[in-house]
C-alpha atoms as a PDB file:
ATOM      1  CA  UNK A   1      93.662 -52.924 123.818  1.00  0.00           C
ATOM      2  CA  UNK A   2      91.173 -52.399 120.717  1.00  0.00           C
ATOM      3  CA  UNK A   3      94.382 -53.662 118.543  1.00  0.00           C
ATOM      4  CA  UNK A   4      94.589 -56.704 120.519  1.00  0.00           C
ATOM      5  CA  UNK A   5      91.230 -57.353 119.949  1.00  0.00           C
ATOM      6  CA  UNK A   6      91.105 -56.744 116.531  1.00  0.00           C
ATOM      7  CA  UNK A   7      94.718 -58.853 115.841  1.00  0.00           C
ATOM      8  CA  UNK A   8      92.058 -61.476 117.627  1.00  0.00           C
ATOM      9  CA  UNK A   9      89.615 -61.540 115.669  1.00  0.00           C
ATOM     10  CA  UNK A  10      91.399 -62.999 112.277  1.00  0.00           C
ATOM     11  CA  UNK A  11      91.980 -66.559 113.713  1.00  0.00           C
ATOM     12  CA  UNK A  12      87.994 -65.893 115.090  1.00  0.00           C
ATOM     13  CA  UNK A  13      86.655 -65.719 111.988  1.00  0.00           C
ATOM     14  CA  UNK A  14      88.538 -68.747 110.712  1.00  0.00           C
ATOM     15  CA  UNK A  15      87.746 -71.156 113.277  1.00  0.00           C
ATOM     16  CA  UNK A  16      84.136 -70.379 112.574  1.00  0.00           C
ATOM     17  CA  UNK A  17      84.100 -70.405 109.180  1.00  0.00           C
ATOM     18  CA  UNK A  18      85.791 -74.362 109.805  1.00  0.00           C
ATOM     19  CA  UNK A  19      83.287 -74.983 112.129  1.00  0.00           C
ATOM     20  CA  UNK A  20      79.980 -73.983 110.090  1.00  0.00           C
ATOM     21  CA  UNK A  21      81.945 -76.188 107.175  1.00  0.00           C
ATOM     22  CA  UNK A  22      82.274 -78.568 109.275  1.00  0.00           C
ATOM     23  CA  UNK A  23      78.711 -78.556 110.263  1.00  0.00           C
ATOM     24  CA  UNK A  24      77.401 -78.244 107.084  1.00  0.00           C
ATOM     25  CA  UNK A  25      78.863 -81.754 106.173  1.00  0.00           C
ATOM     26  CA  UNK A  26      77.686 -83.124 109.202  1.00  0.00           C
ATOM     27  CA  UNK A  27      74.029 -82.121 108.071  1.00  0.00           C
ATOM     28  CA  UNK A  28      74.710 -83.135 104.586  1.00  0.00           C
ATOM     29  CA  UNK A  29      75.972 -86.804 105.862  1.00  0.00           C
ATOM     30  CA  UNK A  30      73.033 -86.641 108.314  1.00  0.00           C
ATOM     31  CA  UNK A  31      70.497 -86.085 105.459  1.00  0.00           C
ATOM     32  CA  UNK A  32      71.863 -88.936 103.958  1.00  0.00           C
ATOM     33  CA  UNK A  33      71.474 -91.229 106.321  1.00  0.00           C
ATOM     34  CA  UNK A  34      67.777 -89.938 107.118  1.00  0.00           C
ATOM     35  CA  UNK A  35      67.394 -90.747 103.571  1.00  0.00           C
ATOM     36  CA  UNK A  36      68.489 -94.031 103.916  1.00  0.00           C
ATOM     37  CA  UNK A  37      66.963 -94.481 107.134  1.00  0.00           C
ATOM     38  CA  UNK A  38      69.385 -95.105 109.868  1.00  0.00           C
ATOM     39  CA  UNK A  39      68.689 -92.132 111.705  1.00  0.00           C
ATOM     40  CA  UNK A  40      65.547 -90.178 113.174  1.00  0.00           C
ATOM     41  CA  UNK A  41      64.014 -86.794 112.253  1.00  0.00           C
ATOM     42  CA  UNK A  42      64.981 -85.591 115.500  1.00  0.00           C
ATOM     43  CA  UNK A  43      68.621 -86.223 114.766  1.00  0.00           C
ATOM     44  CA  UNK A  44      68.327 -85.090 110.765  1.00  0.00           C
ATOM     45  CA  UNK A  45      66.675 -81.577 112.731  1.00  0.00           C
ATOM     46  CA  UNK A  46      69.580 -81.761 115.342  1.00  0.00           C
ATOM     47  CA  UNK A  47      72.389 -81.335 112.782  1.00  0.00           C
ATOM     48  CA  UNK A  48      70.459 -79.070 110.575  1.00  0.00           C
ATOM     49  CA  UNK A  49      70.382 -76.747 113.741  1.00  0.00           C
ATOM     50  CA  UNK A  50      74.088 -76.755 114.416  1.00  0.00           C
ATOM     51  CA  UNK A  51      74.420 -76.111 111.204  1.00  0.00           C
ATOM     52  CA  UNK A  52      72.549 -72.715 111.856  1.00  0.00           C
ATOM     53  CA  UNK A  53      74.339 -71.804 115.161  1.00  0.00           C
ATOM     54  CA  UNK A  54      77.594 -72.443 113.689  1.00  0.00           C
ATOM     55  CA  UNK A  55      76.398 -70.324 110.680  1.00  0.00           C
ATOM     56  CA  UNK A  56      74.980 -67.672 112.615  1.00  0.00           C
ATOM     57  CA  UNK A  57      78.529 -67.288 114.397  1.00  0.00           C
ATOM     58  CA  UNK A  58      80.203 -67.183 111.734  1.00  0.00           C
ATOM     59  CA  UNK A  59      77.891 -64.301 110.517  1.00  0.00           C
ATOM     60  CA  UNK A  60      78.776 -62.408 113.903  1.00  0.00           C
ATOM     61  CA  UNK A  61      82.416 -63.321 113.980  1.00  0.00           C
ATOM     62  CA  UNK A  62      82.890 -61.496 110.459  1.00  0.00           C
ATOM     63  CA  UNK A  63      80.648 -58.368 111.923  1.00  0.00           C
ATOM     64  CA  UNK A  64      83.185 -58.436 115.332  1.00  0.00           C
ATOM     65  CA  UNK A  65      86.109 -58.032 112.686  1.00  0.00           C
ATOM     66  CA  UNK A  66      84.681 -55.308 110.897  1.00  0.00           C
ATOM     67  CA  UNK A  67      83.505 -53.465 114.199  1.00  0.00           C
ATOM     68  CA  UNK A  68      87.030 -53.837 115.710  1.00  0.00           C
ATOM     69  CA  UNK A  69      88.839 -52.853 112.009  1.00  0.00           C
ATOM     70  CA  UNK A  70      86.969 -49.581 111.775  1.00  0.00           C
ATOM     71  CA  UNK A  71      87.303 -49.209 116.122  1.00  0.00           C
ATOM     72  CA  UNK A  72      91.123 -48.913 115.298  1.00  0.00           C
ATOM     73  CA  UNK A  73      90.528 -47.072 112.153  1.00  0.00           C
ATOM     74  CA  UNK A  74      88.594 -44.199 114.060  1.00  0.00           C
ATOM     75  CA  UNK A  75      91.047 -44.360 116.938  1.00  0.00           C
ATOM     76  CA  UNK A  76      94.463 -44.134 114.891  1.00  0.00           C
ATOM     77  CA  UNK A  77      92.795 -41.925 112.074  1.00  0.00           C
ATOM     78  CA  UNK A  78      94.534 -44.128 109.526  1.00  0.00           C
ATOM     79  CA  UNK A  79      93.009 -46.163 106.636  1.00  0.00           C
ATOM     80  CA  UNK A  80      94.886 -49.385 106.581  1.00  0.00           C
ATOM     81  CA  UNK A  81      93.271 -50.023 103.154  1.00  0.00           C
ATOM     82  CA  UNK A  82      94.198 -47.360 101.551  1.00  0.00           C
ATOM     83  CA  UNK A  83      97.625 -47.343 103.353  1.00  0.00           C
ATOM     84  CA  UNK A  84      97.333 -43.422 104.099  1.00  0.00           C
ATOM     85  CA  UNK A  85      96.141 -41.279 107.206  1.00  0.00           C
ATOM     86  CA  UNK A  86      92.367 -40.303 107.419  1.00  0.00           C
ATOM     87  CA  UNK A  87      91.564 -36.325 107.150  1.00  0.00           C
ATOM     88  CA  UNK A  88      88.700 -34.476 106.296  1.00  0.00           C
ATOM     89  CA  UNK A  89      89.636 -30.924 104.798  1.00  0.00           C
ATOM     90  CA  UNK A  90      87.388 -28.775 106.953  1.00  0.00           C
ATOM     91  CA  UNK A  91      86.685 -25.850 103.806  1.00  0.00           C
ATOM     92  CA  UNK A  92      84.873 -28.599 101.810  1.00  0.00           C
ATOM     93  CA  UNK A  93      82.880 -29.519 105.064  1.00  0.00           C
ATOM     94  CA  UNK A  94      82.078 -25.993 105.459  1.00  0.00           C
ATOM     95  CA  UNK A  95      81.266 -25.340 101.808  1.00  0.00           C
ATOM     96  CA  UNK A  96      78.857 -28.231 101.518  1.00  0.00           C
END
């Protein structure tokens, strides 16, 4: 179930990621126009805070991904990085 979540979590990260982009130019045309005067403040402050929510989720999609990588990592003892099991050797924890 925790690999499911985790296989998940990839195509999370990159629809948030679109969507703060795609925020982020929203703002940016926003500004413009506040600029130029065909919109409100309330509108320019609107856009600006999409722009932070979508940020913000994009923040906790990529902390999701790293919970649910290391999750796996803990549960199949097996560092995907590295491409090689995880092991302590228990006479240098002793030692130390």
């Amino acid at each position: 179930m925790k690999v499911a979540d985790f296989n998940l979590q990839e195509q999370l990260v990159i629809g948030a990621l679109r969507s703060s982009e795609i925020a982020r130019t929203s703002y940016e045309v926003s500004e413009k126009r506040f600029l130029s005067g065909t919109i409100d403040l309330l509108r320019l402050s609107s856009a600006k805070k999409a722009w932070q929510a979508t940020s913000e989720n994009y923040i906790r999609s990529l902390s999701n991904y790293w919970r649910y990588y290391y999750e796996v990592q803990q549960l199949t003892l097996y560092d995907f990085i590295n491409k090689k099991p995880v092991k302590k050797d228990l006479d240098d924890s002793i030692d130390n």
